[in-house]
C-alpha atoms as a PDB file:
ATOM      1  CA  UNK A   1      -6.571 -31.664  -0.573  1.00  0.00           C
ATOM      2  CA  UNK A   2      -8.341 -28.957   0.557  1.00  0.00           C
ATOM      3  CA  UNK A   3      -5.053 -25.968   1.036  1.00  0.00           C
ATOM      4  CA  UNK A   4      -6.187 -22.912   3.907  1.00  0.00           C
ATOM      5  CA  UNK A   5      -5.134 -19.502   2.762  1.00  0.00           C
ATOM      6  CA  UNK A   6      -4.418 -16.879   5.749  1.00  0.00           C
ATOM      7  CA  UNK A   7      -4.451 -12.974   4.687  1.00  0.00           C
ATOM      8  CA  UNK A   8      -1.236 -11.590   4.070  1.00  0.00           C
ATOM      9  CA  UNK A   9       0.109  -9.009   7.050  1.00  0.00           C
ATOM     10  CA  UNK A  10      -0.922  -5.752   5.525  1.00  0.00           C
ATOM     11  CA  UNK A  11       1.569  -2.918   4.643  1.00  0.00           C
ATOM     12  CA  UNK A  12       0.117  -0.922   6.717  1.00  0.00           C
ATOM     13  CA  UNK A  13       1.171  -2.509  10.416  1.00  0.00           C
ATOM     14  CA  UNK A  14       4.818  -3.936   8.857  1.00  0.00           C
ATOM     15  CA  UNK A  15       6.219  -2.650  12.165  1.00  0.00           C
ATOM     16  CA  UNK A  16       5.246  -5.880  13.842  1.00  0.00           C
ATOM     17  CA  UNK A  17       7.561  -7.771  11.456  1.00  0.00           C
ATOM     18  CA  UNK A  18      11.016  -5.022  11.273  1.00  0.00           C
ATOM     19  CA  UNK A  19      10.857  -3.841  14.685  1.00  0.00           C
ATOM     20  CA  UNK A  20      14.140  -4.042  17.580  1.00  0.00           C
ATOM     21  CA  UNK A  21      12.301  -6.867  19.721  1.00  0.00           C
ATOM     22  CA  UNK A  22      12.075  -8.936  16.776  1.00  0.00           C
ATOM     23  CA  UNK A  23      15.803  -8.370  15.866  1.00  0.00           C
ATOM     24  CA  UNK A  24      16.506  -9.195  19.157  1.00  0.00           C
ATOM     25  CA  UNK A  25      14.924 -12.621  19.067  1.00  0.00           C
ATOM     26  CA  UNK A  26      15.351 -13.434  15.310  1.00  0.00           C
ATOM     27  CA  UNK A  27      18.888 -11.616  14.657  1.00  0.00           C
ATOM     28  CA  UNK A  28      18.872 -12.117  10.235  1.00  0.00           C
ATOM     29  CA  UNK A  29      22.303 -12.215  10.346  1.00  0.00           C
ATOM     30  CA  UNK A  30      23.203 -14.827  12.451  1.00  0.00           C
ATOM     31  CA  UNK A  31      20.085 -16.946  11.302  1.00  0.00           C
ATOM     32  CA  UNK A  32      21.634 -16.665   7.721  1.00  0.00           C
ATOM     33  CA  UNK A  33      25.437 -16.653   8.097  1.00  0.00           C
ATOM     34  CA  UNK A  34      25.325 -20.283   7.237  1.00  0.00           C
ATOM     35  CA  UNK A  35      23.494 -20.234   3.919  1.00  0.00           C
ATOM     36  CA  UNK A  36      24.665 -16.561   2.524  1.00  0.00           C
ATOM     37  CA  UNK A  37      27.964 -16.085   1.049  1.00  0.00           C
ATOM     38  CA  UNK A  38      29.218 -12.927  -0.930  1.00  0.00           C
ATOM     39  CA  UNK A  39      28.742 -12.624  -4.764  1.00  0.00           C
ATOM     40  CA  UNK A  40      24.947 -15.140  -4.305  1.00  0.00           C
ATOM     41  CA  UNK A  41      21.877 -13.973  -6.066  1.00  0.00           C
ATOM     42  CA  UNK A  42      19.407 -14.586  -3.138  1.00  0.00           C
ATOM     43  CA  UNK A  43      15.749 -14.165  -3.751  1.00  0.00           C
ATOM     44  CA  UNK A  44      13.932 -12.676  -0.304  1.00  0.00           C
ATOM     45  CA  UNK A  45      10.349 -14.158  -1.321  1.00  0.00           C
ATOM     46  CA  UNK A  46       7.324 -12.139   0.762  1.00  0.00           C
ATOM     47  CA  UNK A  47      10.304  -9.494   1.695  1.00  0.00           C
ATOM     48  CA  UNK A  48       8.017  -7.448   3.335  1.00  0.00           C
ATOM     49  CA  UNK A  49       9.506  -4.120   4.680  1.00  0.00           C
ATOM     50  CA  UNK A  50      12.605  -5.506   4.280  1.00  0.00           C
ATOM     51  CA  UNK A  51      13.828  -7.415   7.691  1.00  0.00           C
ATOM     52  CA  UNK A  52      16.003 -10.260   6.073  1.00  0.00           C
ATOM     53  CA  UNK A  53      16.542  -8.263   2.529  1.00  0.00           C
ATOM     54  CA  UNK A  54      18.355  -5.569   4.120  1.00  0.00           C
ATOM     55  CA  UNK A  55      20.742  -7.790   6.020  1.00  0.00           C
ATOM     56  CA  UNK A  56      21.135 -10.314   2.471  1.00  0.00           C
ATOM     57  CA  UNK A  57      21.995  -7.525   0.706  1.00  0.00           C
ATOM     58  CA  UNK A  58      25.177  -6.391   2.831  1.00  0.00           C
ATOM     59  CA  UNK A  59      26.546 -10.221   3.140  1.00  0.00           C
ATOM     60  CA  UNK A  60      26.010 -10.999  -0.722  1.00  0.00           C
ATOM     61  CA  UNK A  61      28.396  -7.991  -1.288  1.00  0.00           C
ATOM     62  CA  UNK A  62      29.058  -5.780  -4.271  1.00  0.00           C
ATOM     63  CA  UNK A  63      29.145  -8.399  -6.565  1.00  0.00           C
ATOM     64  CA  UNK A  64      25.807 -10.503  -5.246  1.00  0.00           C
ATOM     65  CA  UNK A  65      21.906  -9.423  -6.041  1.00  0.00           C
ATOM     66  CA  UNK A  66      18.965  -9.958  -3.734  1.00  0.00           C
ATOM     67  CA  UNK A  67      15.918  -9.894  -5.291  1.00  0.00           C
ATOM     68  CA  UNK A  68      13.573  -8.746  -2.960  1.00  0.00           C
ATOM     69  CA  UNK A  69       9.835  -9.728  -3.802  1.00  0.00           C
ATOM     70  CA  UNK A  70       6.300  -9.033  -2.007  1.00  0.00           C
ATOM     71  CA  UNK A  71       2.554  -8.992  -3.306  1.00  0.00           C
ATOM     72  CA  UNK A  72       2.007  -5.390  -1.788  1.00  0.00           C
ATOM     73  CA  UNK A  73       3.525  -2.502  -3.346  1.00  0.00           C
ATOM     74  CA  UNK A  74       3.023  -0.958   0.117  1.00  0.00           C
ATOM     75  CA  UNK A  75       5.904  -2.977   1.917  1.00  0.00           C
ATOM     76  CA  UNK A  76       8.023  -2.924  -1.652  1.00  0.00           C
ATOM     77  CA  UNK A  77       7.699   0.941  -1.055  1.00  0.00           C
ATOM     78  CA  UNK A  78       8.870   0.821   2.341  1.00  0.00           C
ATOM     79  CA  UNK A  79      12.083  -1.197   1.608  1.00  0.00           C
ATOM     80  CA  UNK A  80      12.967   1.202  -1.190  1.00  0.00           C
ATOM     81  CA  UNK A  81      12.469   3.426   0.968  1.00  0.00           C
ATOM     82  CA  UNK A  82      15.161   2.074   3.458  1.00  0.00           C
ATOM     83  CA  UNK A  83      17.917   1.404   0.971  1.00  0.00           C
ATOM     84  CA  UNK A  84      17.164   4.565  -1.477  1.00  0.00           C
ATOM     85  CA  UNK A  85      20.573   6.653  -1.227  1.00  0.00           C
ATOM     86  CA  UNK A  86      22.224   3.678  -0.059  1.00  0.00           C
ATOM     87  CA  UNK A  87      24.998   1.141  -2.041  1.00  0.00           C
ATOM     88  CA  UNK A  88      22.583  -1.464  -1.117  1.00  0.00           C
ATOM     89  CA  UNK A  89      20.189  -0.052  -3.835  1.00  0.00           C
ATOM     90  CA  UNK A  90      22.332  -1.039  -6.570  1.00  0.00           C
ATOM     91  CA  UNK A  91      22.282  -4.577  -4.911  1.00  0.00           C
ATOM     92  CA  UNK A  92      18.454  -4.822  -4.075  1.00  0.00           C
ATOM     93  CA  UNK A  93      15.802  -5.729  -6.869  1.00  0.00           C
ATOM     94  CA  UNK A  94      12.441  -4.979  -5.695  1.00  0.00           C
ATOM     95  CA  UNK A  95      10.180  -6.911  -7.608  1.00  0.00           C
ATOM     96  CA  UNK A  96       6.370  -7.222  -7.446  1.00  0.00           C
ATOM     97  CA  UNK A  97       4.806 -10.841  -7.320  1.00  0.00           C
ATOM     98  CA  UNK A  98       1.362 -11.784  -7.820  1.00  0.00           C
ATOM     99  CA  UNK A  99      -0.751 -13.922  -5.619  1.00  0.00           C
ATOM    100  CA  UNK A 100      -0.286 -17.008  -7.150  1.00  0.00           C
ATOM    101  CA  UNK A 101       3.089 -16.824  -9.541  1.00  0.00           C
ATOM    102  CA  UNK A 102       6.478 -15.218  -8.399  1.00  0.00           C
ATOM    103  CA  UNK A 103       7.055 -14.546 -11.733  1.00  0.00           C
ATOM    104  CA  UNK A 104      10.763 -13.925 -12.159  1.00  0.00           C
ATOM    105  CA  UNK A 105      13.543 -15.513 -14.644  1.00  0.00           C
ATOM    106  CA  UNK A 106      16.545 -15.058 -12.925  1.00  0.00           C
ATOM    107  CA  UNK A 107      17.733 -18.088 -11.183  1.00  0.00           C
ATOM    108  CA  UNK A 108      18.987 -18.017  -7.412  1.00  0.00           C
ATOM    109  CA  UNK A 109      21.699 -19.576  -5.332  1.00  0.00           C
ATOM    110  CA  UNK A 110      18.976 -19.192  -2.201  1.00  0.00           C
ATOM    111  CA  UNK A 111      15.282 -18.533  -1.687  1.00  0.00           C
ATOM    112  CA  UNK A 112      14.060 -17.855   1.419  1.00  0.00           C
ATOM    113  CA  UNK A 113      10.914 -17.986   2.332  1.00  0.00           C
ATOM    114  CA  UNK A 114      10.186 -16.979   5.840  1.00  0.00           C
ATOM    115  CA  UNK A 115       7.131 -16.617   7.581  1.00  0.00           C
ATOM    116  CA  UNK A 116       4.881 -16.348   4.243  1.00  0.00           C
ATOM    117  CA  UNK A 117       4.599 -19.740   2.865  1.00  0.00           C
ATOM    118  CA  UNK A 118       1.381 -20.173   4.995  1.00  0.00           C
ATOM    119  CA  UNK A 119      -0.185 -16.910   3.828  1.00  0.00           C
ATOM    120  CA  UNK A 120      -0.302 -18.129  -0.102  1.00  0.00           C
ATOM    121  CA  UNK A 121      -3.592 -19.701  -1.566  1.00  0.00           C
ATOM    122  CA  UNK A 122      -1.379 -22.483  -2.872  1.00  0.00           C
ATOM    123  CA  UNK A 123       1.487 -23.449  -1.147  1.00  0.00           C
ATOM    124  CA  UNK A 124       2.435 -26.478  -3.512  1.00  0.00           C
ATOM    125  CA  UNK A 125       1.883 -24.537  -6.577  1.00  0.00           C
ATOM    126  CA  UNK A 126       4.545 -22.117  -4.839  1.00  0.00           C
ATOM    127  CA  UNK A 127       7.212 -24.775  -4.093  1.00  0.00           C
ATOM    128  CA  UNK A 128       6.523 -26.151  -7.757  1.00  0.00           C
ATOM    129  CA  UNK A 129       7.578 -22.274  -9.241  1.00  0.00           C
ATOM    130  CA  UNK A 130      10.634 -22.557  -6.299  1.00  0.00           C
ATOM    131  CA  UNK A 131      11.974 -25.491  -7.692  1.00  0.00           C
ATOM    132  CA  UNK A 132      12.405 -23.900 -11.477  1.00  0.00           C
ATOM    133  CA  UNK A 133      13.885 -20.334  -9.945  1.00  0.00           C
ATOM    134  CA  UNK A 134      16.714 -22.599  -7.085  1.00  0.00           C
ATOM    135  CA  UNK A 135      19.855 -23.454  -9.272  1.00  0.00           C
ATOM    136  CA  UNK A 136      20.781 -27.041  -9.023  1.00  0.00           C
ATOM    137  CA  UNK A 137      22.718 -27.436  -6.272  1.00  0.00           C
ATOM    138  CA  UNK A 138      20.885 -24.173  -4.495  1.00  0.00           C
ATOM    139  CA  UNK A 139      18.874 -23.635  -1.446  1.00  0.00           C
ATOM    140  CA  UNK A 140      15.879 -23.063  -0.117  1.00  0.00           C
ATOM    141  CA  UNK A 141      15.012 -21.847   3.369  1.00  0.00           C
ATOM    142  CA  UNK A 142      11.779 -22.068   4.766  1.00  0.00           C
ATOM    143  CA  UNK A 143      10.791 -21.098   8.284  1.00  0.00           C
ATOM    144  CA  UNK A 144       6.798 -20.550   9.076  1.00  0.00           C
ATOM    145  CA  UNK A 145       6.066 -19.248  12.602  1.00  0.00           C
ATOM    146  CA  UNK A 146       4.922 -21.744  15.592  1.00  0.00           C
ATOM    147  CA  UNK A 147       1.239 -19.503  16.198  1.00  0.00           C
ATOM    148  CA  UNK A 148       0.360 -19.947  12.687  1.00  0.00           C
ATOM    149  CA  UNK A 149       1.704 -23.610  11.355  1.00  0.00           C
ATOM    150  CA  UNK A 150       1.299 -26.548  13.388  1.00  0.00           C
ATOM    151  CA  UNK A 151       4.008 -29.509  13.253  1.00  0.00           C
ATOM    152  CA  UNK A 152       1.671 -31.374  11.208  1.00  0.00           C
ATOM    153  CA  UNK A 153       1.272 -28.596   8.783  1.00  0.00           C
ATOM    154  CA  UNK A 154       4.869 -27.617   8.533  1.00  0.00           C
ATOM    155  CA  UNK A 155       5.833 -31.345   7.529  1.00  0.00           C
ATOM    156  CA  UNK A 156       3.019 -31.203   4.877  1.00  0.00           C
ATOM    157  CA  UNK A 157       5.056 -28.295   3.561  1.00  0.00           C
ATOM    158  CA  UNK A 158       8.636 -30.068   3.736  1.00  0.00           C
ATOM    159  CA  UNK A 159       6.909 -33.191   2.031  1.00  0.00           C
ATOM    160  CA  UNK A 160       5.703 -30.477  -1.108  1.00  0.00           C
ATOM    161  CA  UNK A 161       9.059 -29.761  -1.515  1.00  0.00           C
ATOM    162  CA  UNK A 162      10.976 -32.813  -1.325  1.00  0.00           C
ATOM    163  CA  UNK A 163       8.545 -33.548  -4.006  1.00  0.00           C
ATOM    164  CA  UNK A 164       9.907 -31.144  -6.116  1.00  0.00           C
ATOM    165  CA  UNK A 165      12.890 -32.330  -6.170  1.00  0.00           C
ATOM    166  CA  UNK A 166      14.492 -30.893  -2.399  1.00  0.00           C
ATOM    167  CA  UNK A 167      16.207 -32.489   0.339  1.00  0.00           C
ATOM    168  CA  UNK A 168      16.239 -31.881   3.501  1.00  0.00           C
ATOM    169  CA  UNK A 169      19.786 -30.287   4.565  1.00  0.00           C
ATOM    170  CA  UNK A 170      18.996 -29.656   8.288  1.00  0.00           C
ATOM    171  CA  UNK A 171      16.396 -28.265  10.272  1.00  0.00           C
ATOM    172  CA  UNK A 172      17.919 -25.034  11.797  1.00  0.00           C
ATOM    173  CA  UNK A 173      16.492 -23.388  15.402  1.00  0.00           C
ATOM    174  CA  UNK A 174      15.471 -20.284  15.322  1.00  0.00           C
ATOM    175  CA  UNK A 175      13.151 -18.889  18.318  1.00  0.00           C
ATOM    176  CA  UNK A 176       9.143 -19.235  17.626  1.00  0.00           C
ATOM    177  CA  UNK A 177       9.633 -21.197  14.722  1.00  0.00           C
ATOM    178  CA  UNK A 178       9.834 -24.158  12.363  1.00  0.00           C
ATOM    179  CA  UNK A 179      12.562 -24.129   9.442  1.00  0.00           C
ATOM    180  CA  UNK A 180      14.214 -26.387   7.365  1.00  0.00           C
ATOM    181  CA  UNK A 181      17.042 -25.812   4.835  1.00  0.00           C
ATOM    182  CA  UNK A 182      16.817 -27.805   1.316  1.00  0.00           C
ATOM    183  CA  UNK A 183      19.174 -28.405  -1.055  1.00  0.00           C
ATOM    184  CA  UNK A 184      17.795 -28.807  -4.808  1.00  0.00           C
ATOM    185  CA  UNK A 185      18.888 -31.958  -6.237  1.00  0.00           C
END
C-alpha cells in the first residue's frame, strides 16, 4: 500500500494552529477533560507551538508529566518559550522526534495525536512505535482534520491501530474533525 505523506505545517506560520478562533472552536480543555486526569504522563505527539500541551500540562498537575514532542525545533522553541518562567516548565518535556521514530522510553497513560498523523511518511509504522510507548490499559487519541483526511482515510488509520493491539473506546465530536479514542489492550 502505497502511504501519501503531506508536509508538516512549518514553524514559521504556527499561528494558524494556537490562535483565539481556534480556541474558540476547538476549546483543549473541554475536548480533553474526559481522557486527562491529574498525576498522568501524557505524551502531546506533533505538539507544535504548544495548543493542547499547554492545557495537558495544567490538568496533569504537579505530580503528572507531558511530554511534549515535534519534528521542528522551531515550534519546540516556541512552546518553551510559552512555559519558560512558568511551574508548567517543570511539568513539560520538550522532546525532539525524528521523521520516522518518536524515539522516547518513557511509557504514557495517553498519547494524543491530533491533527499530525496524516503529515508522517508512515502512518502505520507510527501507530506500531504508539503501541510500545501507551501503557496497557492507556489511551490513545487521534483526531485528523476533515480538509485533509477523508472518511475513508481516517478508518484506514483506526484499522492500523486496532491492529496494534487498540480498541475503539468512542468516537468523540469535536468541530472540523474526525477522532477516535483507543484503549490499548
Amino acid at each position: 500500500m502505497k502511504i501519501r505523506y503531506n508536509r508538516v505545517c512549518p514553524a514559521a506560520i504556527s499561528g494558524i494552529l494556537d490562535n483565539r478562533i481556534r480556541r474558540w472552536f476547538q476549546k483543549p480543555r473541554k475536548i480533553l477533560e474526559p481522557y486527562v486526569q491529574e498525576g498522568m504522563t501524557v505524551l502531546d505527539l506533533g505538539c507544535g507551538s504548544g495548543f493542547f500541551s499547554i492545557e495537558i500540562a495544567r490538568m496533569v498537575g504537579s505530580s503528572g508529566l507531558v511530554i511534549a514532542s515535534d519534528l521542528q525545533e522551531g515550534m519546540l522553541r516556541k512552546l518553551r518559550k510559552k512555559i519558560k518562567g512558568t511551574d508548567l516548565e517543570k511539568r513539560v518535556i520538550l522532546h525532539k522526534c525524528e521523521e520516522d521514530v518518536i524515539g522516547i522510553s518513557e511509557k504514557v497513560d495517553l498519547a494524543i495525536v491530533f491533527y499530525m498523523l496524516h503529515e508522517v511518511p508512515n502512518p502505520e509504522k507510527t501507530l506500531n512505535e504508539l503501541s510500545s510507548i501507551v501503557k496497557t490499559n492507556g489511551f490513545l487519541f487521534i483526531a485528523e482534520p476533515y480538509l485533509h483526511v477523508s472518511s475513508k482515510g481516517f478508518n484506514n488509520t483506526i484499522k492500523m491501530a486496532l491492529d496494534n493491539g487498540f480498541t475503539i473506546v468512542e468516537r468523540p465530536k469535536i468541530f472540523l474533525s474526525r477522532a477516535v479514542v483507543l484503549k490499548k489492550d
